[in-house]
Structure formats: C-alpha cells, structure tokens
Protein backbone atom coordinates (compact mmCIF):
# COMPACT_ATOMS: atom_id res chain seq x y z
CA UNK A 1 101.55 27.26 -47.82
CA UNK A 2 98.29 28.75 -47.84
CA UNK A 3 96.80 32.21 -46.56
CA UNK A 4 94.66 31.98 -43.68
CA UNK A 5 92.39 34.52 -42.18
CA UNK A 6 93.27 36.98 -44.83
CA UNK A 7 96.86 36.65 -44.41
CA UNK A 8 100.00 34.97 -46.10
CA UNK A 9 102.66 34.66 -44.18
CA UNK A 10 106.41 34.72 -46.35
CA UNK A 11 108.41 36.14 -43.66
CA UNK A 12 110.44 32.84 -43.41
CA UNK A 13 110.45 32.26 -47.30
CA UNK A 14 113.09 32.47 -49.74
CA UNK A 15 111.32 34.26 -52.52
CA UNK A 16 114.24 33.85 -54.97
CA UNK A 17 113.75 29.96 -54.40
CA UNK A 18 110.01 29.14 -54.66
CA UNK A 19 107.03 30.49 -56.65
CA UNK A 20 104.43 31.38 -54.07
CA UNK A 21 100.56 30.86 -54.89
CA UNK A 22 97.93 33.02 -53.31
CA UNK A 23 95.71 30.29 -52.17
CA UNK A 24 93.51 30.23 -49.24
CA UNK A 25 91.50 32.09 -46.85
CA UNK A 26 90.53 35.58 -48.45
CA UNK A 27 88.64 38.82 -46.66
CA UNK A 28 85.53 38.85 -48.73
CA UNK A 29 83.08 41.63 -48.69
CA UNK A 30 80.17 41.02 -51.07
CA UNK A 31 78.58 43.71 -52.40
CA UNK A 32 80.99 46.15 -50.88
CA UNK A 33 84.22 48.16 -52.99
CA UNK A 34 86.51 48.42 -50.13
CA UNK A 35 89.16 50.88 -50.18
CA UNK A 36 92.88 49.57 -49.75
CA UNK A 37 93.66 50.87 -46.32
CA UNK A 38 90.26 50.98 -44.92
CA UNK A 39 89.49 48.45 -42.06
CA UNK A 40 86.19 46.80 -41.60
CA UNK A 41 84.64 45.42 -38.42
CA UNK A 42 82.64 42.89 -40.08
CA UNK A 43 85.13 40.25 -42.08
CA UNK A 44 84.18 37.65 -43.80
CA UNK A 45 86.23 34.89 -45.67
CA UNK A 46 86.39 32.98 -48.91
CA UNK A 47 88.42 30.39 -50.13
CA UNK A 48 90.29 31.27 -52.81
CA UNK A 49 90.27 29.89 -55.75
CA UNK A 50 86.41 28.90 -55.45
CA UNK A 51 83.33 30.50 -56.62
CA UNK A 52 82.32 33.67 -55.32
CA UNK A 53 78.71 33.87 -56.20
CA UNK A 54 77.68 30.62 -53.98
CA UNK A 55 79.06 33.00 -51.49
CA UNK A 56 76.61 36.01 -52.74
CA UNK A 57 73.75 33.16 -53.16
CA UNK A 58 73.23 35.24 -56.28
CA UNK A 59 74.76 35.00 -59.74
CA UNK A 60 74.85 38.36 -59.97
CA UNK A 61 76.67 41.26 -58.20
CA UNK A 62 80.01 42.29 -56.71
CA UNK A 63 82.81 41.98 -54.41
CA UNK A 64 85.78 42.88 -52.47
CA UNK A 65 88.29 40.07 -52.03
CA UNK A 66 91.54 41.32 -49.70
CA UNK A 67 95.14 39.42 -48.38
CA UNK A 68 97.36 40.49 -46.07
CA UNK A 69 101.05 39.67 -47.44
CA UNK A 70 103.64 39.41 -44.46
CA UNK A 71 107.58 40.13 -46.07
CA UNK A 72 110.58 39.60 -44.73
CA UNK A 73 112.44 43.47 -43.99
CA UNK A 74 111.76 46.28 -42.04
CA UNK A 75 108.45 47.84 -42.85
CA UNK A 76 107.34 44.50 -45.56
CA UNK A 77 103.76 44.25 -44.42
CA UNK A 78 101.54 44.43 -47.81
C-alpha cells in the first residue's frame, strides 16, 4: 500500500494487524513552511522516501512535505 497524490488510504485496514509504512506520493512544497490546515492551489509531489534536493535542483534549502491519512470512524480524516 502506498500513498498516492498526497493521500493514504487505511479506511479498509486493520491497524491492529499490519504495520503501515508511509511510502509514496507526498505534497511537496519547496521552499515553502506550510501551515497544517492551510490549502495550496499549486501542489506538487515527491516520492517518498527519495531525495528531496534533486527536487529543489539545489543542495541547499527547505521544504514542506504533507499526507493526507484516511481512518476508519466517524470524523478519521488526518
């Protein structure tokens, strides 16, 4: 299972069965600190685990890396 388009989808997973691993598609903002709740028109993504500097084309610099976890329950989204 692997996160795509900034979200991970666990609503049909039995947590107390599996260990889960946060691979795939991130939202990526380089050289942006985003706020958690704050929604951005302009979305990029990175796969994660990689290198985030090829994304950048710099080795210097910062980022904003964001996933979307989906929960089973009323009122789970993450």
């Amino acid at each position: 299972m692997r996160a795509t388009a900034g979200v991970l989808d666990l609503r049909e997973v039995d947590l107390s069965k599996v260990s889960i691993t946060l691979d795939g598609e991130w939202e990526f903002f380089g050289m942006e600190f985003i706020e958690p709740g704050v929604e951005k028109k302009e979305v990029s993504f990175i796969d994660v685990p990689s290198i985030w500097n090829e994304k950048l084309n710099s080795k210097y610099g910062y980022a904003s890396y964001r996933l979307k976890l989906l929960l089973q329950g009323p009122g789970s989204i993450l």
